[in-house]
Protein backbone atom coordinates (compact mmCIF):
# COMPACT_ATOMS: atom_id res chain seq x y z
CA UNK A 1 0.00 0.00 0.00
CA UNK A 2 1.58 3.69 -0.98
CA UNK A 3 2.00 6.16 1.13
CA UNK A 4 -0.70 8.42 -0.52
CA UNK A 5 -3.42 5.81 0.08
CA UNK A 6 -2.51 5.30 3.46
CA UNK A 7 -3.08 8.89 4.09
CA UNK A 8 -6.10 8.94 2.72
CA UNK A 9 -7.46 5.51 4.38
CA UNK A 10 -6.26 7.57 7.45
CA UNK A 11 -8.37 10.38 7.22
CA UNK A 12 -11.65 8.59 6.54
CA UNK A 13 -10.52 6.03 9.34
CA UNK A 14 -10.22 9.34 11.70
CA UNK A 15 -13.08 11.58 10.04
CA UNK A 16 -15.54 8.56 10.19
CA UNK A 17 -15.24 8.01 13.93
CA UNK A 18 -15.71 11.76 14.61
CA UNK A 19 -18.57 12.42 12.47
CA UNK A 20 -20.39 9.51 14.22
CA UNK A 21 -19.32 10.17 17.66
CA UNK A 22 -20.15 13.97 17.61
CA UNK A 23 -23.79 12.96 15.69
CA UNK A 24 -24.43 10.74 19.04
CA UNK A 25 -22.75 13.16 21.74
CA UNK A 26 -24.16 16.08 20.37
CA UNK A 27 -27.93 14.41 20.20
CA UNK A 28 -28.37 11.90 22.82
CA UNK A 29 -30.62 13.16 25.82
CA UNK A 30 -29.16 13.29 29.59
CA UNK A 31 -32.15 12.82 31.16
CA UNK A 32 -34.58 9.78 31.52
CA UNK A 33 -36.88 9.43 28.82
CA UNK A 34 -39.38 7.05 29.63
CA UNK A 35 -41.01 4.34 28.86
CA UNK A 36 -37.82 3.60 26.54
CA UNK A 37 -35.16 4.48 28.14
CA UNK A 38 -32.55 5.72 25.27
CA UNK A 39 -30.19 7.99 27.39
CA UNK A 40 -26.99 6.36 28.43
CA UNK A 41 -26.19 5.05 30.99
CA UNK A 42 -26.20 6.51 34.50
CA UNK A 43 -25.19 9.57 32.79
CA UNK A 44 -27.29 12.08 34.48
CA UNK A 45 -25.65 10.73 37.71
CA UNK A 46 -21.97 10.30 36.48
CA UNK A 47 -22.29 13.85 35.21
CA UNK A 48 -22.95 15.18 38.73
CA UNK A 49 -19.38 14.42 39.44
CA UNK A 50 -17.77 17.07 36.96
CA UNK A 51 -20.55 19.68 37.56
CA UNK A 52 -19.96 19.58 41.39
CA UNK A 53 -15.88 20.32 40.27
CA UNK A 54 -17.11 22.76 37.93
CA UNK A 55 -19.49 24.77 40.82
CA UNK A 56 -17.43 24.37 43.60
CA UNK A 57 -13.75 24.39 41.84
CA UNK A 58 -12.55 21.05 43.93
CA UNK A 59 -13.04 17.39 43.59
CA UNK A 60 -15.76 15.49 45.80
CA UNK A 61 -15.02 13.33 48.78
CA UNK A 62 -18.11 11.60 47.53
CA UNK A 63 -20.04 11.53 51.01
CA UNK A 64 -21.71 14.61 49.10
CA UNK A 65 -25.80 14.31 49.27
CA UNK A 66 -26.19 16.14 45.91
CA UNK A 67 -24.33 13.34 44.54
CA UNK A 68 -25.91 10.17 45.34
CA UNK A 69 -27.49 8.43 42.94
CA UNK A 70 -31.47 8.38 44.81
CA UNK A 71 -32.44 4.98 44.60
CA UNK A 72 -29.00 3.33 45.17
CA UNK A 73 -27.57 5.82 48.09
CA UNK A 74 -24.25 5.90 46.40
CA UNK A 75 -22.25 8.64 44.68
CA UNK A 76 -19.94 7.82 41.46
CA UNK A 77 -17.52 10.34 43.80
CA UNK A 78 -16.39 7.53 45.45
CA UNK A 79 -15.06 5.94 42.32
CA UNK A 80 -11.54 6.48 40.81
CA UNK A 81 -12.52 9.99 38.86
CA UNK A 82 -9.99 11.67 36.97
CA UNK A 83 -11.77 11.31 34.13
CA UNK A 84 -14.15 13.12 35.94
CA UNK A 85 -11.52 16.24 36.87
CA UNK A 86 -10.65 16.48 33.21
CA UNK A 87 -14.07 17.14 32.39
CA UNK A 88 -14.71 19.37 35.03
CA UNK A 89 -11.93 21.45 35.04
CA UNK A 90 -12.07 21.63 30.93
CA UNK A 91 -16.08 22.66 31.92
CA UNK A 92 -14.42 25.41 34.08
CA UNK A 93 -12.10 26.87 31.37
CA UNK A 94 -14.84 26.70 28.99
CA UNK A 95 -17.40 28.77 32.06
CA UNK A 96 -15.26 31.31 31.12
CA UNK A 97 -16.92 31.98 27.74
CA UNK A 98 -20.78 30.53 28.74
CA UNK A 99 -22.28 29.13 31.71
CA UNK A 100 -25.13 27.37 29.83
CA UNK A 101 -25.19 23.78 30.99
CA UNK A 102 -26.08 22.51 27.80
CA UNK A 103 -22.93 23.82 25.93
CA UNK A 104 -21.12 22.94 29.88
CA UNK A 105 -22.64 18.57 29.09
CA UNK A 106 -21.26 19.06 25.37
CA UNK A 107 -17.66 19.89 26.93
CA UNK A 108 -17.62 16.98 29.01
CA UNK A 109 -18.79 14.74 26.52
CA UNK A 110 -16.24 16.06 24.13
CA UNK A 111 -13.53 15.04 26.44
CA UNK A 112 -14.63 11.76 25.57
CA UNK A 113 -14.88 11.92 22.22
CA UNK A 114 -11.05 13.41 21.91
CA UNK A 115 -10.39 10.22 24.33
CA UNK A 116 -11.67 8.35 21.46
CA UNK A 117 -10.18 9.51 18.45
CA UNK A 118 -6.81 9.39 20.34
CA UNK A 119 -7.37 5.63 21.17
CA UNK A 120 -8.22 4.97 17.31
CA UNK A 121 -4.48 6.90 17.03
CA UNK A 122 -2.80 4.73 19.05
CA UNK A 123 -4.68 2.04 17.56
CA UNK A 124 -3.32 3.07 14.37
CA UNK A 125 0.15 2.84 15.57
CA UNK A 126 -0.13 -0.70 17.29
CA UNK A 127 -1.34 -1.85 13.84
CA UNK A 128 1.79 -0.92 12.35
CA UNK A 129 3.55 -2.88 14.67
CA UNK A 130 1.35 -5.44 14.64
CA UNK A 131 0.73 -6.72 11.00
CA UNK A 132 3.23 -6.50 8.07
CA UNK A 133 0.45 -6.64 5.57
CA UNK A 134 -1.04 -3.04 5.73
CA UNK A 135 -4.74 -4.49 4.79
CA UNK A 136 -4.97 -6.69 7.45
CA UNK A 137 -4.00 -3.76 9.78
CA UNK A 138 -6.25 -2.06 8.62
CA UNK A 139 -9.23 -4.10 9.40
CA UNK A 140 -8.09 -4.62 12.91
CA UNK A 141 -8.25 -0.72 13.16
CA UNK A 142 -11.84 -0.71 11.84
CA UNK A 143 -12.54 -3.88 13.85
CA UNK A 144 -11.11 -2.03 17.20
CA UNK A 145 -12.29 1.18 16.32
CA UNK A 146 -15.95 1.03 14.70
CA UNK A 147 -17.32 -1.85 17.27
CA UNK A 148 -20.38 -0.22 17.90
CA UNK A 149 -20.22 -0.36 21.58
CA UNK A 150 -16.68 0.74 21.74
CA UNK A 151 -17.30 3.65 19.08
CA UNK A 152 -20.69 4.42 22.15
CA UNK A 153 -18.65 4.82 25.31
CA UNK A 154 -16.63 7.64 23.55
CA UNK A 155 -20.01 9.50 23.79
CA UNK A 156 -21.01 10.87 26.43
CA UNK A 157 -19.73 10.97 30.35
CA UNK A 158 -18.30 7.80 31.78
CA UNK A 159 -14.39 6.42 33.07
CA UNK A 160 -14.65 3.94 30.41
CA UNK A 161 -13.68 5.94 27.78
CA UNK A 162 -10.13 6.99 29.41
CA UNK A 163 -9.50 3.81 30.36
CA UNK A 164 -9.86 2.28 26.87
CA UNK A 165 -7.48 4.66 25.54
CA UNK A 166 -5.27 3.62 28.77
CA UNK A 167 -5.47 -0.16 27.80
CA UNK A 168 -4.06 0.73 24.24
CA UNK A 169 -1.34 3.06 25.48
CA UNK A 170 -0.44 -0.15 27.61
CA UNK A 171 -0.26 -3.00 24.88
CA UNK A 172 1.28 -0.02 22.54
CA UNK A 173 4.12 0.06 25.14
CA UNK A 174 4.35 -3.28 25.54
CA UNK A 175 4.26 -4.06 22.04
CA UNK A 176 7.17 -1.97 20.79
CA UNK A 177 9.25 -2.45 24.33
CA UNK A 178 9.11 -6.32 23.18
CA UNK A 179 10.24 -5.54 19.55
CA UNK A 180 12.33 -2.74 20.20
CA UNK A 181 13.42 -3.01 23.33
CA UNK A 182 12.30 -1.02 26.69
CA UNK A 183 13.44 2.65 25.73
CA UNK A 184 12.62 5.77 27.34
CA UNK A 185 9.52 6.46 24.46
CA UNK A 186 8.37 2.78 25.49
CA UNK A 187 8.15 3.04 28.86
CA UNK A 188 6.40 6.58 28.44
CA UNK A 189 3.40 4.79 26.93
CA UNK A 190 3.48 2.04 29.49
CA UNK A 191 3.57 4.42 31.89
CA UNK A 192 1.29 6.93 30.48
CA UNK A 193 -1.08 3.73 30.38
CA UNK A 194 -0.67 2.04 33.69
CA UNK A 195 -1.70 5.53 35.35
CA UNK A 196 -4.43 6.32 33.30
CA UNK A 197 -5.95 2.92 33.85
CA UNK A 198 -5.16 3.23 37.17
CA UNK A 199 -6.78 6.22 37.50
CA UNK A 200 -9.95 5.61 35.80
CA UNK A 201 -11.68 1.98 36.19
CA UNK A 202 -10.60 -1.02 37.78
CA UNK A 203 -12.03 -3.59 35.28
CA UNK A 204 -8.94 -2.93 33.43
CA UNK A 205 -6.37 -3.70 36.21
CA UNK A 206 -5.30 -7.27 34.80
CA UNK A 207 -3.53 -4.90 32.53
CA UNK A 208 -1.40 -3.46 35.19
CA UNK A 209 -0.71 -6.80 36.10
CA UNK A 210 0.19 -7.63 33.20
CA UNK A 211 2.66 -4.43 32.09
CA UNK A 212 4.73 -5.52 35.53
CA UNK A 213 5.01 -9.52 34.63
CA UNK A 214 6.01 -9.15 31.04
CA UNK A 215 8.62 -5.99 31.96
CA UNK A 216 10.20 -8.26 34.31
CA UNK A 217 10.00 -11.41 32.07
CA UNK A 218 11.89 -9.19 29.52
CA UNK A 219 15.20 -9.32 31.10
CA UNK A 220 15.22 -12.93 31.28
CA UNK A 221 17.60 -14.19 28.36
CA UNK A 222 19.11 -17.69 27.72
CA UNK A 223 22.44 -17.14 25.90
CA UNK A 224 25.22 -19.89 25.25
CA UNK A 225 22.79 -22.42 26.64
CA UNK A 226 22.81 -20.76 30.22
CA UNK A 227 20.12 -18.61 31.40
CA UNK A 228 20.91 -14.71 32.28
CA UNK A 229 18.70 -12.03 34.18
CA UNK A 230 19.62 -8.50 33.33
CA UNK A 231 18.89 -7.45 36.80
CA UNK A 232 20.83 -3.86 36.24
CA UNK A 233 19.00 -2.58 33.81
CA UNK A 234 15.94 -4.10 34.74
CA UNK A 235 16.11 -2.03 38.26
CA UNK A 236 17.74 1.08 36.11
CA UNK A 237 14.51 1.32 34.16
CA UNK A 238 11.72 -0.11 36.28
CA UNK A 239 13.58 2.11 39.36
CA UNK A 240 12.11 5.11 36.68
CA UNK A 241 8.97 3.64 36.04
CA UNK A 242 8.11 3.06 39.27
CA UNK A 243 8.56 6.50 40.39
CA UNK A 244 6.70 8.02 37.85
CA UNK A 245 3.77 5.99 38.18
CA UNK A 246 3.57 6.04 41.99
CA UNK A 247 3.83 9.73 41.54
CA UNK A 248 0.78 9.61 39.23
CA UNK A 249 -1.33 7.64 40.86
CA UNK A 250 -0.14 7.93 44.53
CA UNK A 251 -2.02 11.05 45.37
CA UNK A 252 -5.61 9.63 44.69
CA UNK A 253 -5.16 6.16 46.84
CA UNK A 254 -3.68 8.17 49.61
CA UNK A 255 -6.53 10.52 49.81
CA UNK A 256 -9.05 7.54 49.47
CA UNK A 257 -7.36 6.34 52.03
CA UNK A 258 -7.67 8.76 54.58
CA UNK A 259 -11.64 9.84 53.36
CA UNK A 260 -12.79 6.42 53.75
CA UNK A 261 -10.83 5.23 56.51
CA UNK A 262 -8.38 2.63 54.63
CA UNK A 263 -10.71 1.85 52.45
CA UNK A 264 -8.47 3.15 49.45
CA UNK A 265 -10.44 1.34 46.59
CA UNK A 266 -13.71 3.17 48.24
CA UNK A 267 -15.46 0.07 47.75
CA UNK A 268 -16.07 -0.88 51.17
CA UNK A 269 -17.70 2.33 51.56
CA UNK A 270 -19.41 2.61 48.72
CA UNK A 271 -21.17 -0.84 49.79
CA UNK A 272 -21.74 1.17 53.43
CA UNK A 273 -23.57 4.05 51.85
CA UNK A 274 -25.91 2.13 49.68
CA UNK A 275 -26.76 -0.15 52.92
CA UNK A 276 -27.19 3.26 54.67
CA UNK A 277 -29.20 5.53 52.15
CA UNK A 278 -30.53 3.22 49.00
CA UNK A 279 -34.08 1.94 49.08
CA UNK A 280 -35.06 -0.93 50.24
CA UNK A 281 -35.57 -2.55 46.88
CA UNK A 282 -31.64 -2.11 45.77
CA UNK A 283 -30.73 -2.03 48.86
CA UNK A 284 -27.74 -4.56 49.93
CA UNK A 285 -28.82 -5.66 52.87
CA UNK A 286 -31.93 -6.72 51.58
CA UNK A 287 -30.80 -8.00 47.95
CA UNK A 288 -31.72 -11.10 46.50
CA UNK A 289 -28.85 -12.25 44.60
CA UNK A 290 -27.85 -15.68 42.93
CA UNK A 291 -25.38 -16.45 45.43
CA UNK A 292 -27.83 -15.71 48.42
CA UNK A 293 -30.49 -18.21 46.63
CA UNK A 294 -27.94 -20.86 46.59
CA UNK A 295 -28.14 -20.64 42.64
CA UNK A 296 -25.06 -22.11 41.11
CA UNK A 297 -23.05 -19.71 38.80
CA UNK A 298 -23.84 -22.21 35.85
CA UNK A 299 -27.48 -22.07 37.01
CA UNK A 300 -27.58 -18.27 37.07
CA UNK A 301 -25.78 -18.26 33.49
CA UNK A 302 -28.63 -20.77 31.82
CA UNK A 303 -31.52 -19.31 33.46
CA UNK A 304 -31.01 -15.88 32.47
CA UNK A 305 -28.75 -16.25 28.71
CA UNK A 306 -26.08 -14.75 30.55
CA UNK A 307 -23.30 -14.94 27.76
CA UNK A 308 -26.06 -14.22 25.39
CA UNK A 309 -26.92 -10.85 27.03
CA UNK A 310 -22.85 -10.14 27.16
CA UNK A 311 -22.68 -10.94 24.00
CA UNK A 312 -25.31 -8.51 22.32
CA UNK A 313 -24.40 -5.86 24.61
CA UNK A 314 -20.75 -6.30 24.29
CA UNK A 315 -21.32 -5.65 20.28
CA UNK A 316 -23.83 -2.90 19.63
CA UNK A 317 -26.33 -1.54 22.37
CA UNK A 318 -27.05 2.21 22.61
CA UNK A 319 -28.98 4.42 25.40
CA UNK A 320 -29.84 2.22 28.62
CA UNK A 321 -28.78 -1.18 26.55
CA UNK A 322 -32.77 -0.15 25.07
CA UNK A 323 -31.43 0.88 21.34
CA UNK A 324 -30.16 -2.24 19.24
CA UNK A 325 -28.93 -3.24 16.11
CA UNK A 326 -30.54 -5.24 13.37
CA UNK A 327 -30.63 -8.95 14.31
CA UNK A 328 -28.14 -9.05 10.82
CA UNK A 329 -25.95 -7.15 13.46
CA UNK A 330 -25.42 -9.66 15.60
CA UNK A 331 -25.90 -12.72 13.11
CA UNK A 332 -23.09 -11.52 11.30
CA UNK A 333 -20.85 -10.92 14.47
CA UNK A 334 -21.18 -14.47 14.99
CA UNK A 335 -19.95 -15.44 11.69
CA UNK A 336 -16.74 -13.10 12.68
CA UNK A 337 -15.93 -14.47 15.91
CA UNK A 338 -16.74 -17.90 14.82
CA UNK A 339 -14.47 -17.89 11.57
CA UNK A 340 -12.17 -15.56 13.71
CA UNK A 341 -11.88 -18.64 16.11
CA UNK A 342 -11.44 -21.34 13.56
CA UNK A 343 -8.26 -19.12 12.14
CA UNK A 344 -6.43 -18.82 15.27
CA UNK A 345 -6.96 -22.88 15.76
CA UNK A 346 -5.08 -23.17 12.77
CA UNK A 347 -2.37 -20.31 13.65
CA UNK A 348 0.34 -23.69 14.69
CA UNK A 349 -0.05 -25.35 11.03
CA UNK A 350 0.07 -21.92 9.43
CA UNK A 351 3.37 -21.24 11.52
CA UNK A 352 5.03 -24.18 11.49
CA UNK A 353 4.51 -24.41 7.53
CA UNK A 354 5.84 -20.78 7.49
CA UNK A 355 8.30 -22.03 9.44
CA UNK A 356 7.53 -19.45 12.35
CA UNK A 357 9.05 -20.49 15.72
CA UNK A 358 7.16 -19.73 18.62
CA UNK A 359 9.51 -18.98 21.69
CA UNK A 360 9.18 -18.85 25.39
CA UNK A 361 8.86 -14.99 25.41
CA UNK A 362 6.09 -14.83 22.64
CA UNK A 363 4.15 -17.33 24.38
CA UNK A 364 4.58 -16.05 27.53
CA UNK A 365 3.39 -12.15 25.94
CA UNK A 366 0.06 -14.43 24.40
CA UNK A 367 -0.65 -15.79 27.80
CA UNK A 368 -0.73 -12.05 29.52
CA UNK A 369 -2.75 -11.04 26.95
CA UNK A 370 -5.52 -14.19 26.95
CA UNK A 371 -5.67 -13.12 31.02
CA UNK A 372 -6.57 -9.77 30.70
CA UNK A 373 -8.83 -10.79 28.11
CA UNK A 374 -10.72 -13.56 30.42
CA UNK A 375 -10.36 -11.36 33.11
CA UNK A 376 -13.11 -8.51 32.53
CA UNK A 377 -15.53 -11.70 31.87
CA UNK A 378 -14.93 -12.99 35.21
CA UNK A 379 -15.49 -9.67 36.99
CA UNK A 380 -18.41 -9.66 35.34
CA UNK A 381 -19.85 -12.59 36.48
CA UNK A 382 -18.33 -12.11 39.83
CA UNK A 383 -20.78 -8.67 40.23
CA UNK A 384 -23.89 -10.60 38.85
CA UNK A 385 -23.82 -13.38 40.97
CA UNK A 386 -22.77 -12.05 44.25
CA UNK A 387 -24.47 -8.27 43.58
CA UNK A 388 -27.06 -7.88 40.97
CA UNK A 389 -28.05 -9.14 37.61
CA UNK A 390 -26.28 -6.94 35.04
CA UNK A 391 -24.77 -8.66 31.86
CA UNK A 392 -23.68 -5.69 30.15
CA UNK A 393 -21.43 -6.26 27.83
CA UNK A 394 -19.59 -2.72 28.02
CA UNK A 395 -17.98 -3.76 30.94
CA UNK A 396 -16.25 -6.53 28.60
CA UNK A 397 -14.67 -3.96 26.18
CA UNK A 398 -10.85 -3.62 27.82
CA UNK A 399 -10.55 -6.68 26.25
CA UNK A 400 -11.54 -5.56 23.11
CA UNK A 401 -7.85 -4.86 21.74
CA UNK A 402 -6.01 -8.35 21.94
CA UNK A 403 -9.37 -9.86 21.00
CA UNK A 404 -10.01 -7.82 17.78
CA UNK A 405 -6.07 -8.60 16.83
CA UNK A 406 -7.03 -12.71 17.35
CA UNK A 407 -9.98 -12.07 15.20
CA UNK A 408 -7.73 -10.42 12.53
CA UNK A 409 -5.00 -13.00 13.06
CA UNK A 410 -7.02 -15.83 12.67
CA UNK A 411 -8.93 -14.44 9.57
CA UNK A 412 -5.00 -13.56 7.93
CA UNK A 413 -4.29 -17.54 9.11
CA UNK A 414 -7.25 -18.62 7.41
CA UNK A 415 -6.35 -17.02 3.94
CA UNK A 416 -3.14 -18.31 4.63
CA UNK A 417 -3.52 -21.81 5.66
CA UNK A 418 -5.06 -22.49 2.00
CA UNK A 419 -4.32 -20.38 -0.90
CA UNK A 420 -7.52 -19.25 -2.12
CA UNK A 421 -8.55 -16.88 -4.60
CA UNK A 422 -7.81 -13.56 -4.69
CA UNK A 423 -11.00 -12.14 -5.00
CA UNK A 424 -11.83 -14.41 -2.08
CA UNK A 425 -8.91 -13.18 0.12
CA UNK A 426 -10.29 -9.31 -0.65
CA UNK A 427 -13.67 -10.64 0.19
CA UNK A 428 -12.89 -11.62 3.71
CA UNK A 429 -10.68 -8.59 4.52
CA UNK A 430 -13.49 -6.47 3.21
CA UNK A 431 -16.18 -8.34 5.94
CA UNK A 432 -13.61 -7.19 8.16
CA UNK A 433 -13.72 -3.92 7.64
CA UNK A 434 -17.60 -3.42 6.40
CA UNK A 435 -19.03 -5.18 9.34
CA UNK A 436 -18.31 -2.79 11.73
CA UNK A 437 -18.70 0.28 9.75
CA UNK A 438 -22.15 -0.86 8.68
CA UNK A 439 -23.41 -1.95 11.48
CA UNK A 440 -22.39 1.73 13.53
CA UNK A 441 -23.80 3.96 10.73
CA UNK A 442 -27.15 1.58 10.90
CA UNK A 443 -27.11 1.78 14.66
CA UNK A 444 -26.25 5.46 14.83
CA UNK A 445 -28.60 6.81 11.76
CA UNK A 446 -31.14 4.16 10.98
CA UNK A 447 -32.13 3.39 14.55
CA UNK A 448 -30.93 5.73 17.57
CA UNK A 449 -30.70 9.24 15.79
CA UNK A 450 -34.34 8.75 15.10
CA UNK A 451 -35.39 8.37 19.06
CA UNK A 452 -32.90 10.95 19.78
CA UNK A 453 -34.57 13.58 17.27
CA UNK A 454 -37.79 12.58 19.11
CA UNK A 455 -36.93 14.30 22.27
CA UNK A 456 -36.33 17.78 20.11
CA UNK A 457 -33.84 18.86 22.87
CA UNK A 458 -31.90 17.28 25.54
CA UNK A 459 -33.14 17.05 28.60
CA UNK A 460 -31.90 17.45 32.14
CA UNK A 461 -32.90 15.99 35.35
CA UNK A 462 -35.62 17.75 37.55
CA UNK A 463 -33.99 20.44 38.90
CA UNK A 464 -30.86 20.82 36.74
């Protein structure tokens, strides 16, 4: 591929995400709008959090009662919010020129939005790094990128849209500090990353996890049949990026800390506050779970389509998961994982007739990545059986990066492991790419902007 079309595949790429994303941000209501509920989620309360910083000019300790969420006697002030203090303090500069709260929600939102289109950047990048053949990068950039869900949660006020653009700083980092070597631009990212996630949604902490085992894994060499640990420059460099993150993230766990008693996650106190203050039909100490039924997990997961539920949200579900795509959508997703799937099965007879040898390290990078993968699933399950039933499938997307390259992988292996046609090669590349881009311009124009355009004009809570 010249350079001159992969300018130009890089500007529709970019464009294409921000025309979408500013159609939904810019159109979406706050408020509730019942009996179909097509605002996102918990947005009205999440935005609280930045208005309070942009009122009062400090962040929450999140005992606040103007914060908590009615029903559930909780505020999203307890949760890791710098997300949060980027929007708010952005709302503040922007107060400057207008204090209408409309324009004020827009700003926030936008933050999002740029968190977006700098994730499809980085994105980019990794796909350079990633795959040789420039089509097949592309289509894990569109696959990544224009997943309906993903392309959502750029749109309007939540922690999960800095914290996907933390989990591809991460695996950027990662990525080139494997191929390259852990230099000072590397470790940025990684470090850039780590705090970010840190800082923003604990879903994604397998990550973390995972930056720390494979940095320290790095230094492990076998040369002249005798294994070596480079422990120097191993403490040289992570003696740097230890300091920098602590220094990033340090701050906000010490001050949860001493708010909530030790309780530096602010879990434990968020759990006291909805006991204290929620109603008693969400509240915890009168919740009927699975696990307080004496429901097995696999019980819970048949009875209610559990992975079913995941599924369809995890692909394409707007407002409250109320606004979905064609059942084509989802039909055809299936098709992707499943052929997807089949490719990376046969990724050991396309390497080994390659001749591609699979060492310790590689492995060892695959394995990190399948964890952090698995892990968002099992959180997931963990909250529904032991909390409430909620399989939303958004809270599966930090995965979304190693599993779209798989996908991509195993749909290059599959082209690979047979020669087929050309035309049939180009055909497959082009599902790739089409199936997501369809499927969000359906979603976003067919289907939501529709019920958005029905409200005439966002709407805030009572009393906003």
């Amino acid at each position: 591929m010249n350079k001159k079309a992969e300018r130009l595949i890089l500007f529709l790429y970019l464009a294409g995400f921000l025309v979408v994303a500013c159609t939904i941000a810019l159109l979406q209501p706050l408020a509730d709008t019942l009996p179909l509920l097509i605002n996102p989620p918990d947005e009205h309360a999440r935005f609280q959090v930045p208005w309070y910083i942009y009122q009062h000019g400090r962040i929450p300790t999140g005992f606040e009662e103007e914060l908590r969420i009615p029903s559930y006697g909780f505020s999203y002030g307890l949760y890791n919010v710098f997300p949060y203090i980027v929007q708010g303090y952005v709302m503040r500069f922007a107060g400057i020129f207008t204090d209408s709260m409309l324009v004020l929600l827009y700003v926030a939102r936008f933050v999002n939005v740029l968190s977006g289109l700098l994730m499809a950047v980085v994105v980019y990048l990794l796909s350079k790094k990633l795959f040789v053949d420039r089509t097949y990068g592309w289509a894990f950039c569109f696959a990544v990128t224009f997943l309906p869900e993903n392309l959502f949660m750029h749109t309007y006020v939540n922690t999960d849209s800095m914290c996907l653009l933390a989990v591809a700083m991460m695996i950027y980092g990662l990525v080139c500090g494997y191929r390259e070597g852990f230099a000072r631009a590397n470790c940025a990212w990684m470090c850039g990353g780590i705090i970010l996630c840190a800082l923003s949604y604990y879903n994604a902490y397998g990550y973390i996890l995972s930056c720390i085992l494979l940095f320290l894994v790095y230094f492990l060499k076998k040369q002249n049949g005798t294994w070596q640990y480079d422990l120097k420059t191993m403490l040289k460099k992570g003696a740097v990026i230890s300091v920098v993150v602590l220094l990033g993230i340090s701050w906000w766990f010490i001050r949860s800390y001493i708010l909530f008693d030790g309780d530096f996650l602010g879990l434990a106190t968020r759990e006291k506050m909805a006991i204290e203050y929620a109603s008693p039909e969400v509240n915890p100490a009168n919740m009927v779970t699975y696990q307080s039924r004496g429901i097995s997990i696999l019980e819970m997961m048949r009875e209610t389509d559990f992975l079913e539920g995941a599924f369809y949200t995890f692909v394409a579900a707007f407002g409250s998961m109320t606004i979905v795509g064609g059942i084509w959508t989802y039909r055809l997703y299936k098709v992707f994982f499943a052929l997807g799937i089949l490719g990376c099965v046969l990724m050991p007879f396309v390497r080994r007739r390659a001749s591609i040898r699979m060492d310790w390290k590689r492995v060892f990078f695959h394995l990190n990545m399948i964890f952090c993968m698995i892990m968002p699933l099992i959180l997931l399950i963990r909250y529904a059986y032991t909390m409430d039933f909620q399989n939303q499938g958004r809270y599966l997307l930090p995965a979304l990066i190693p599993l779209m390259y798989y996908m991509v992988r195993g749909f290059e292996n599959l082209v690979n492991f047979q020669k087929i046609p050309r035309c049939l090669q180009n055909l497959l590349v082009a599902f790739v790419i089409i199936l997501p881009v369809a499927s969000t311009l359906w979603l976003t124009y067919h289907t939501a902007l529709p019920l958005y355009l029905e409200t005439g004009v966002i709407l805030f809570p009572p009393g906003a």
